[in-house]
N, C-alpha and C. Protein backbone atom coordinates (compact mmCIF):
# COMPACT_ATOMS: atom_id res chain seq x y z
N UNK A 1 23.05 -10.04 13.05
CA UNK A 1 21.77 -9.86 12.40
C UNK A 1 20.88 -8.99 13.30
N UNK A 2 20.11 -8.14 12.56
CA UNK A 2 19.27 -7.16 13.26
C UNK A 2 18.24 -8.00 14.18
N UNK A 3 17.65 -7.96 14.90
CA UNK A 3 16.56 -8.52 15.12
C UNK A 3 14.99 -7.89 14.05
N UNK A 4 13.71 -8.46 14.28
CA UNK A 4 13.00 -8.15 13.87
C UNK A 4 12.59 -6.69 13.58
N UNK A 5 11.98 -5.98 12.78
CA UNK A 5 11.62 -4.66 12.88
C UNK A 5 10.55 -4.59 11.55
N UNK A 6 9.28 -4.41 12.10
CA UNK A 6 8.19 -4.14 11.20
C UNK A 6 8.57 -2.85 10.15
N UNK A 7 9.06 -1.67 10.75
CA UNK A 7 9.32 -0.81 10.11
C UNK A 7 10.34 -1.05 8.87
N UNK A 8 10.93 -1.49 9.03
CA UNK A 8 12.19 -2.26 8.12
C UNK A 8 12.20 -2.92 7.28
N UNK A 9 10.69 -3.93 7.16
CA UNK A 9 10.44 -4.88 6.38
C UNK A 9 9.36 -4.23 5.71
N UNK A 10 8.93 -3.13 6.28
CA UNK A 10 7.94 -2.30 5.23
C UNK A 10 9.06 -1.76 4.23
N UNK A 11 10.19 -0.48 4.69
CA UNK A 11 10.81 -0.08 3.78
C UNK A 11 11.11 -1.40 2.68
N UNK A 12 11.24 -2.14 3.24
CA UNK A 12 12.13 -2.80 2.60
C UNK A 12 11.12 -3.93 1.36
N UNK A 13 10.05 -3.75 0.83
CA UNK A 13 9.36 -4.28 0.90
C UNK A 13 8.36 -5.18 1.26
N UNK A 14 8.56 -5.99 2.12
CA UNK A 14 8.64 -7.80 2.25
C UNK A 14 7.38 -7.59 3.25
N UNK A 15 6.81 -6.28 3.60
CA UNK A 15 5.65 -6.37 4.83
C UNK A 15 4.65 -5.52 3.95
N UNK A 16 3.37 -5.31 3.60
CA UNK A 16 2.42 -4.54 3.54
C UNK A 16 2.42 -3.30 3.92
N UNK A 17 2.09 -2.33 3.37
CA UNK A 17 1.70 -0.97 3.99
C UNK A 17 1.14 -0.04 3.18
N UNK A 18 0.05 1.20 3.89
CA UNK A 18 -0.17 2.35 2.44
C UNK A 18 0.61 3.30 2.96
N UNK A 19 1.07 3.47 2.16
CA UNK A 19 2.59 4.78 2.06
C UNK A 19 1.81 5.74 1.67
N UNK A 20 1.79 6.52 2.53
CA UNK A 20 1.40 8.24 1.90
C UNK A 20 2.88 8.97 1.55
N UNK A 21 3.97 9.03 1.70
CA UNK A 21 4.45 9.82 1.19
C UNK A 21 5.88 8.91 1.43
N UNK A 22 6.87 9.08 0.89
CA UNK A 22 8.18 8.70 0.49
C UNK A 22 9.23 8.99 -0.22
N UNK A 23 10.79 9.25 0.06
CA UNK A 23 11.18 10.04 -0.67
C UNK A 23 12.65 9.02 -0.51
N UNK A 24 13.75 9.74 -0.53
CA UNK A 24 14.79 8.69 -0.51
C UNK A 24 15.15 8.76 1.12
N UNK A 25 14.64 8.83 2.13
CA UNK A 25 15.59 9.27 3.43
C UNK A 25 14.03 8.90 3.90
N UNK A 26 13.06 9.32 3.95
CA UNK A 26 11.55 9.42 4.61
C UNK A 26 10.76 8.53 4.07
N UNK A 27 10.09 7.99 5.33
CA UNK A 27 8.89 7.07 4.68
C UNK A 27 7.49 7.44 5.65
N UNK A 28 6.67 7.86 5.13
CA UNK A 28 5.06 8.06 5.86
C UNK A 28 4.12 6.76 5.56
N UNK A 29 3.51 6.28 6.23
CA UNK A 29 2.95 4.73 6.08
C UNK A 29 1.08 5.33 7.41
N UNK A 30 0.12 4.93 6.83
CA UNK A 30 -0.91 4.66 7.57
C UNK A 30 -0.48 3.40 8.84
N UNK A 31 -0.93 4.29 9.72
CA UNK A 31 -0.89 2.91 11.37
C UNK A 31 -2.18 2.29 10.68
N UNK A 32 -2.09 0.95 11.36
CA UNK A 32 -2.72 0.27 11.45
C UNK A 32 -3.57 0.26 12.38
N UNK A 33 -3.56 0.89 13.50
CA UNK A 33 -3.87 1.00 14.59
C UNK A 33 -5.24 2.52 13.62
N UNK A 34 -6.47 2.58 14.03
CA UNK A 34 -7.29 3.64 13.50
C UNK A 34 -8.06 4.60 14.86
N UNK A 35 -7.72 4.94 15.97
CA UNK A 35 -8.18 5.65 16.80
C UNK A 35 -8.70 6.81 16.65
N UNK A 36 -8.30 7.14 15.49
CA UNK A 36 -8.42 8.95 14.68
C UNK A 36 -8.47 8.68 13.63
N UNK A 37 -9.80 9.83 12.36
CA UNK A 37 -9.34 9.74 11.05
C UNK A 37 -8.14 9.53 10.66
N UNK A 38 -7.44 10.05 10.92
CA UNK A 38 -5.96 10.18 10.31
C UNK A 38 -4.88 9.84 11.65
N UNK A 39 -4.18 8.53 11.24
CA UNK A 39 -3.26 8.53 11.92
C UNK A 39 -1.84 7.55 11.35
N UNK A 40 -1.27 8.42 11.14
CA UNK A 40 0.19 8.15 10.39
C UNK A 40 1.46 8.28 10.72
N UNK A 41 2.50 7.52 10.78
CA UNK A 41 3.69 6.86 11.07
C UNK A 41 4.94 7.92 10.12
N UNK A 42 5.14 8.61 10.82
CA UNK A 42 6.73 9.08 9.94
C UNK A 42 7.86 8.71 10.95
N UNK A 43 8.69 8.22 9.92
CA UNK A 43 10.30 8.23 9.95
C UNK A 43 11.40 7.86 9.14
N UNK A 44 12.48 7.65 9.60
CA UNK A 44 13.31 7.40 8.84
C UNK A 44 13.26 6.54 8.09
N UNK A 45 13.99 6.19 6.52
CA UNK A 45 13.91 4.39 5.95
C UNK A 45 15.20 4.03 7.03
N UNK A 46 15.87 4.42 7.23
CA UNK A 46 17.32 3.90 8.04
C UNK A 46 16.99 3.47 8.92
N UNK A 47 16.77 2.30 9.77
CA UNK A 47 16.43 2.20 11.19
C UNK A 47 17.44 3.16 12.24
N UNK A 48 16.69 3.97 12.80
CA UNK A 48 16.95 4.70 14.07
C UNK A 48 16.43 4.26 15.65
N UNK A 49 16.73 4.92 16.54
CA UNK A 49 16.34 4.84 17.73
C UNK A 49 14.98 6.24 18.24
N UNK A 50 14.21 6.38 18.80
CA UNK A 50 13.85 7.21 19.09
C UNK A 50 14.71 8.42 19.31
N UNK A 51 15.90 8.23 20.31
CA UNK A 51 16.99 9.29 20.33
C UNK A 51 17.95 9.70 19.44
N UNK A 52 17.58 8.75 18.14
CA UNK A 52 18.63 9.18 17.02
C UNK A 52 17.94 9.97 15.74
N UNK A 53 16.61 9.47 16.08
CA UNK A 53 15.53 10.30 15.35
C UNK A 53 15.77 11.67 15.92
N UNK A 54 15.44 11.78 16.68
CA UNK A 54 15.24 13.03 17.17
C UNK A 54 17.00 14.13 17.34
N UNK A 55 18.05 13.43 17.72
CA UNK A 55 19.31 14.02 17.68
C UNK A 55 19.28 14.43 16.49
N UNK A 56 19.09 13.61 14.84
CA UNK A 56 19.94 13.67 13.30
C UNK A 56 19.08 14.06 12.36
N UNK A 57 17.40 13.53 12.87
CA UNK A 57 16.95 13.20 11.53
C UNK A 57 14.89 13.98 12.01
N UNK A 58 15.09 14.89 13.12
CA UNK A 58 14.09 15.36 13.12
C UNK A 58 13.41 16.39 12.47
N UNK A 59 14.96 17.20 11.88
CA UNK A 59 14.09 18.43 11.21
C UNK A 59 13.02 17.99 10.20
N UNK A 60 13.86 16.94 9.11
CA UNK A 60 13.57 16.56 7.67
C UNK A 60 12.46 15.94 8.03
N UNK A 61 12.05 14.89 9.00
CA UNK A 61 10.54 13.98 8.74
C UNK A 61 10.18 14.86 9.48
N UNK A 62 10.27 15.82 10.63
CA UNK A 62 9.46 16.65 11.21
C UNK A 62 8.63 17.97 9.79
N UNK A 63 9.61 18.09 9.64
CA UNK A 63 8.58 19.07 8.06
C UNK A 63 7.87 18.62 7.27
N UNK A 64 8.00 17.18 6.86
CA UNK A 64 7.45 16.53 6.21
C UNK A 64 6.38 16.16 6.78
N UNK A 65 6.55 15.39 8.40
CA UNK A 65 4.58 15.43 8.97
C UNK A 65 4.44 15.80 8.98
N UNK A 66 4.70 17.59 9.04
CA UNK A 66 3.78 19.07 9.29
C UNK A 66 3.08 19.22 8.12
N UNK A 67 4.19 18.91 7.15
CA UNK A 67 2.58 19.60 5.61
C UNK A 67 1.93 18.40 5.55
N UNK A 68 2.44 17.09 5.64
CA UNK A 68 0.84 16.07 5.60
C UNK A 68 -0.27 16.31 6.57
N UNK A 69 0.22 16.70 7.69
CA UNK A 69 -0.72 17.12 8.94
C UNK A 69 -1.55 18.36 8.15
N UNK A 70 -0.60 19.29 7.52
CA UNK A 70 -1.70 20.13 7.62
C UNK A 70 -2.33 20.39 6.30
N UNK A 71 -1.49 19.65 5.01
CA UNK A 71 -2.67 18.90 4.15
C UNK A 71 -3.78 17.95 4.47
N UNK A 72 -3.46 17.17 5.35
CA UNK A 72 -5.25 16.19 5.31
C UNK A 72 -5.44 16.64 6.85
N UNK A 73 -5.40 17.25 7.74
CA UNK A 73 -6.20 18.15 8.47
C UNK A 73 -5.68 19.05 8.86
N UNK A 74 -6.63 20.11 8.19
CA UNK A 74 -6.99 21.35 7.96
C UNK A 74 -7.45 21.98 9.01
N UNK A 75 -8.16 21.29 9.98
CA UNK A 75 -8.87 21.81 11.51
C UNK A 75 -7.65 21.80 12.07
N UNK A 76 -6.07 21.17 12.03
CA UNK A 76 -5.47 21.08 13.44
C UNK A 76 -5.02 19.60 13.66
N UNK A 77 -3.88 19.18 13.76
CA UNK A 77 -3.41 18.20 13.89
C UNK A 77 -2.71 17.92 15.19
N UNK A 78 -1.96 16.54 15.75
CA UNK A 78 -0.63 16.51 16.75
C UNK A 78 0.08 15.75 15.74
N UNK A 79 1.47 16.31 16.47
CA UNK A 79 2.43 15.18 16.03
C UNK A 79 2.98 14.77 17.93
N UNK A 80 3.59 13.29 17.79
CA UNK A 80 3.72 13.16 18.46
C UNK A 80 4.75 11.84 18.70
N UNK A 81 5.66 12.16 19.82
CA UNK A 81 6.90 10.50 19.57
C UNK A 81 6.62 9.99 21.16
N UNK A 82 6.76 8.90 21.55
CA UNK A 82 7.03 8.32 22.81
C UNK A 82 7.99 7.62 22.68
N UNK A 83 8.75 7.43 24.07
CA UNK A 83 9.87 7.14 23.93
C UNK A 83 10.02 6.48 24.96
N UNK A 84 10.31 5.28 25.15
CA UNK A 84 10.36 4.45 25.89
C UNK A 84 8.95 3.65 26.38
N UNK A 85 8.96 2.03 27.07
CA UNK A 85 8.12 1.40 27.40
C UNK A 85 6.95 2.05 28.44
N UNK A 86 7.15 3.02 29.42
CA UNK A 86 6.43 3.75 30.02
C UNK A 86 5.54 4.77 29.60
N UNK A 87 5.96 5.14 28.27
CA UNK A 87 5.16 6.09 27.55
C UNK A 87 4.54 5.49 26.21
N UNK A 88 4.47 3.57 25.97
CA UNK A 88 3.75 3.39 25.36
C UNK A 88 4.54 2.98 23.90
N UNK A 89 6.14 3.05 23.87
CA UNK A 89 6.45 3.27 22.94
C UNK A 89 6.54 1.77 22.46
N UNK A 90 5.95 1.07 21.32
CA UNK A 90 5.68 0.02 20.58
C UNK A 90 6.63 -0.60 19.62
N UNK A 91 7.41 -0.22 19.15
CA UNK A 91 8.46 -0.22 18.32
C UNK A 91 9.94 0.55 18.39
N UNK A 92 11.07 -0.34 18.20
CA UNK A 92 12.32 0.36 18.86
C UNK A 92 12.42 1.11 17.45
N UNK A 93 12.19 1.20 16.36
CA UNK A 93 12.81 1.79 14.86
C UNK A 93 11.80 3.15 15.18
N UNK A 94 12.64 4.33 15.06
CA UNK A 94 12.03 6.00 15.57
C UNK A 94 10.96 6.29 14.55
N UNK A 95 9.62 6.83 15.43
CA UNK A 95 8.86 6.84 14.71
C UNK A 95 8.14 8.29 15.40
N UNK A 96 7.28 9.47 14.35
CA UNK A 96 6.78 10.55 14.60
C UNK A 96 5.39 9.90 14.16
N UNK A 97 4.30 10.16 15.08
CA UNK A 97 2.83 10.03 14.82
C UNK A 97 2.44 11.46 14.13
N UNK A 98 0.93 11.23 12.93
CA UNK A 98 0.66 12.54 12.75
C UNK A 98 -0.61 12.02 12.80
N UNK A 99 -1.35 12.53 14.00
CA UNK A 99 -3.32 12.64 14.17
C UNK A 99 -3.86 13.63 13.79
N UNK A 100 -5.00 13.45 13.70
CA UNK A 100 -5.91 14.09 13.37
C UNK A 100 -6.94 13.70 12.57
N UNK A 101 -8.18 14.67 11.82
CA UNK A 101 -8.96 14.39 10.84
C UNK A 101 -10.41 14.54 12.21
N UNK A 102 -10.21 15.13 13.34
CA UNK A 102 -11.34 14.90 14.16
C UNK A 102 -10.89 15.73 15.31
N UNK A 103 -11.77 16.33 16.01
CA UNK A 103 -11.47 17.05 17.46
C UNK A 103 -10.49 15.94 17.98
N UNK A 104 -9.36 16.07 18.75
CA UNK A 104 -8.53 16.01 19.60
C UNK A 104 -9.05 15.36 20.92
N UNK A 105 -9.98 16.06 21.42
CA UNK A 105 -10.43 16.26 23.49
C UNK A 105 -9.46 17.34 23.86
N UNK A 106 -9.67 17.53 25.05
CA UNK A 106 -8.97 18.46 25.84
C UNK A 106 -7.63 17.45 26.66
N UNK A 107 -6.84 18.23 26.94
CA UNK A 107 -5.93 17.68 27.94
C UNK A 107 -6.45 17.64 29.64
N UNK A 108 -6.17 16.33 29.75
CA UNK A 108 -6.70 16.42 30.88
C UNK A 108 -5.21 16.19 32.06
N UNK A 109 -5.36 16.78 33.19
CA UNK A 109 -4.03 16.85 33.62
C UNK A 109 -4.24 17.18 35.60
């Protein structure tokens, strides 16, 4: 048995979510998390790994956050994945962030 996975029980019905976009392979879902107008969750319905997202299945949800990114902001968006516990990453099922809807900041470095 799988262990737990929020992402999974959204596809799958049985968890809450607003789905902005969905198709048979892709699912886009609003974070819950609101730091930015706009901040939204793409990936696979299949549970993946961050590294399997990105090896198999990045072109297809990667095009797909680009026109939501650059349908609901129009100023300029990020997309963005972390990968692993050091960089914050919250969930093992592969997931692409799409921000925006507001200035960014600068990089600070």
């Amino acid at each position: 048995m799988r262990p737990y996975c929020v992402f999974c029980n959204i596809v799958a019905g049985t968890e809450p979510a607003n789905v902005v976009y969905q198709d048979d392979d892709v699912i886009v879902i609003q974070n819950v998390l609101r730091w930015v107008p706009v901040m939204l969750l793409a990936m696979t319905k299949e549970h993946t790994t961050q590294g399997e997202l990105w090896d198999a299945h990045i072109g297809k949800v990667g095009r797909i956050a680009a026109e939501i990114g650059r349908r609901l902001c129009p100023g300029g968006f990020r997309l963005l994945t972390n990968f692993g516990y050091d960089a914050m990453q919250s969930q093992e099922h592969g997931h692409l962030h799409i921000l925006g809807g507001a200035f960014l900041g600068h990089y600070v470095g």
